[in-house]
C-alpha atoms as a PDB file:
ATOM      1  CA  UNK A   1       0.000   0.000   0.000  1.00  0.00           C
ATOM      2  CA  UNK A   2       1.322   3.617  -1.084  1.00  0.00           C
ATOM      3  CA  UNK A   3       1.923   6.015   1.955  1.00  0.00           C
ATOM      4  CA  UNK A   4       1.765   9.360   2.210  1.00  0.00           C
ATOM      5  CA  UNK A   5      -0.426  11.021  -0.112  1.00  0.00           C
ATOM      6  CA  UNK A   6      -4.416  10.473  -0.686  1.00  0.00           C
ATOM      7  CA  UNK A   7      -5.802   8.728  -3.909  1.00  0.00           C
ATOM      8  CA  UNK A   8      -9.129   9.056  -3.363  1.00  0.00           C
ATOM      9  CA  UNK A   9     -11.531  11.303  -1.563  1.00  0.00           C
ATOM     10  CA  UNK A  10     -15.613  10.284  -1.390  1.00  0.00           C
ATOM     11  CA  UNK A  11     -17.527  12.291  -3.436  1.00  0.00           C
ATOM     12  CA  UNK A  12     -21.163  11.262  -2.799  1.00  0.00           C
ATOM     13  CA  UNK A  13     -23.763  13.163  -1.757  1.00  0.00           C
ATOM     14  CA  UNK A  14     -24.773  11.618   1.519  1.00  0.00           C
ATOM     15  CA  UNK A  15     -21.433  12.491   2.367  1.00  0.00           C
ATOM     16  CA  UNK A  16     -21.062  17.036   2.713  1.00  0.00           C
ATOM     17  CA  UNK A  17     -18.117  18.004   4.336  1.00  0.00           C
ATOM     18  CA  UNK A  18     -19.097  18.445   8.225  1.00  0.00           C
ATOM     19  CA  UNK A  19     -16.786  20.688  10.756  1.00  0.00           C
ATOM     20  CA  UNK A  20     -17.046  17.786  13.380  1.00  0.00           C
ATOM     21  CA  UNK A  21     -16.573  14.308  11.133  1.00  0.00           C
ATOM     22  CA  UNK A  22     -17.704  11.303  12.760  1.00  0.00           C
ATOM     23  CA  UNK A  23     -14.054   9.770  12.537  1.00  0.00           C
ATOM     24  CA  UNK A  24     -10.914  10.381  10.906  1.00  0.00           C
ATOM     25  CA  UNK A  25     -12.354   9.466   7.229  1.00  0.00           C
ATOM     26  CA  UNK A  26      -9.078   7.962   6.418  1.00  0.00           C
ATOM     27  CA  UNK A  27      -9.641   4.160   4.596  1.00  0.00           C
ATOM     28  CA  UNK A  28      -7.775   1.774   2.457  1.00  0.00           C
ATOM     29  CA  UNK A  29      -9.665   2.174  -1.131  1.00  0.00           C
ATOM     30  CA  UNK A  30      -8.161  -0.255  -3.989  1.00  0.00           C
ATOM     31  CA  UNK A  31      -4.592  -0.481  -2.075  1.00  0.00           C
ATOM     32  CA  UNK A  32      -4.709   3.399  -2.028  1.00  0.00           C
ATOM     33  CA  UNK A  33      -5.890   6.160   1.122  1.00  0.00           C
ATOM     34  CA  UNK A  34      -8.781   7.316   0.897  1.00  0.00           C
ATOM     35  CA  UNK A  35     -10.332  10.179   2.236  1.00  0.00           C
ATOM     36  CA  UNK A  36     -14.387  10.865   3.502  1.00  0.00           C
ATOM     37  CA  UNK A  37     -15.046  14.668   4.156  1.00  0.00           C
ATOM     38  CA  UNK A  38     -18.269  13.386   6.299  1.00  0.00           C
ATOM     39  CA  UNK A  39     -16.015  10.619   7.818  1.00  0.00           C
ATOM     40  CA  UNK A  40     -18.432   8.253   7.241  1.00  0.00           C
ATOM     41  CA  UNK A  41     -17.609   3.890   7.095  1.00  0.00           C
ATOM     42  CA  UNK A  42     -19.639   3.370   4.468  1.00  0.00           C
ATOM     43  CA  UNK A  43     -21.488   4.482   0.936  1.00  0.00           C
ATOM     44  CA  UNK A  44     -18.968   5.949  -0.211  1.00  0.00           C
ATOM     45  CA  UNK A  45     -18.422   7.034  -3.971  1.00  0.00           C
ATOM     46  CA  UNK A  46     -14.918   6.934  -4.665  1.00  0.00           C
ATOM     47  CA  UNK A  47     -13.090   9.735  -6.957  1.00  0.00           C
ATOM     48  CA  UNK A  48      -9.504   9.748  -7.947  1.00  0.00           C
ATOM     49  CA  UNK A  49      -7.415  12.417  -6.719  1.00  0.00           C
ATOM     50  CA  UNK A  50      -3.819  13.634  -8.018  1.00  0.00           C
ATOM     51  CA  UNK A  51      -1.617  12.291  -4.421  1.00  0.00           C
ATOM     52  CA  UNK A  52      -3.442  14.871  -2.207  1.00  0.00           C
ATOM     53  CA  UNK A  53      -1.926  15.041   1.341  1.00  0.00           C
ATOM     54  CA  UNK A  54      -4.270  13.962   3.991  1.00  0.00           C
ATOM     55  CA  UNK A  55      -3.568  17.622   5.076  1.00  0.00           C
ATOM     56  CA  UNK A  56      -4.664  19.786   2.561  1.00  0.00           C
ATOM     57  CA  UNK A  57      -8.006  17.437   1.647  1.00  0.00           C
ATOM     58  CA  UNK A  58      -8.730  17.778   5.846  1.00  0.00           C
ATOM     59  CA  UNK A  59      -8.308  21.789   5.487  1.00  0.00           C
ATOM     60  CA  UNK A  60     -10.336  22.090   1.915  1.00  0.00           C
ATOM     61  CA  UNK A  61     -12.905  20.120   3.814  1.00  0.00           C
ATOM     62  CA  UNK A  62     -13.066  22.100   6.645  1.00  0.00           C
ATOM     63  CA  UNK A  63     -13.489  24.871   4.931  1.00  0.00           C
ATOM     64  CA  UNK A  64     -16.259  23.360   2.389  1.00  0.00           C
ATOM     65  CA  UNK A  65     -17.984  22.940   5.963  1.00  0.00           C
ATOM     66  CA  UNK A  66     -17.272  26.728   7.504  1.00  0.00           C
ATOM     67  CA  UNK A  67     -18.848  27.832   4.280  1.00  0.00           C
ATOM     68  CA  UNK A  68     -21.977  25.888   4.002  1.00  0.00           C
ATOM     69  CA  UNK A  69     -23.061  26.346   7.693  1.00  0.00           C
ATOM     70  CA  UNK A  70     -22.572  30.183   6.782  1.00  0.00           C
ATOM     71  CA  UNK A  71     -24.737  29.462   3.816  1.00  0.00           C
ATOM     72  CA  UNK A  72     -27.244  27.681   5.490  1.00  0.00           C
ATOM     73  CA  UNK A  73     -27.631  29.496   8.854  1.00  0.00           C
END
């Protein structure tokens, strides 16, 4: 398994961004990290990313979550 860097981050809709994640939403996705902004176990829907740190996709999903609970109130 590659270490490091990120390969995939969960892109489905069940799964916004949240401020307070349930977990970590680090997992193993075809031999890979993978990363879920919701930090959800399950459901996920798997997109490729370029060898993101685990870093920067926790910080742009942070942020993604700051804005939207601005948005919504």
């Amino acid at each position: 398994m590659e270490t490091g860097t990120v390969g995939y981050i969960c892109t489905a809709a069940e799964h916004p961004a949240r401020s307070a994640p349930s977990g970590t939403g680090l997992t193993v996705n075809q031999g890979k990290w993978a990363f879920c902004p919701a930090g959800e176990t399950g459901g996920h829907l798997w997109s490729a990313v370029d060898g993101a740190s685990l870093d920067e996709l926790a910080r742009a999903a942070a942020t993604a979550a700051r804005a939207s609970e601005a948005a919504t109130g």
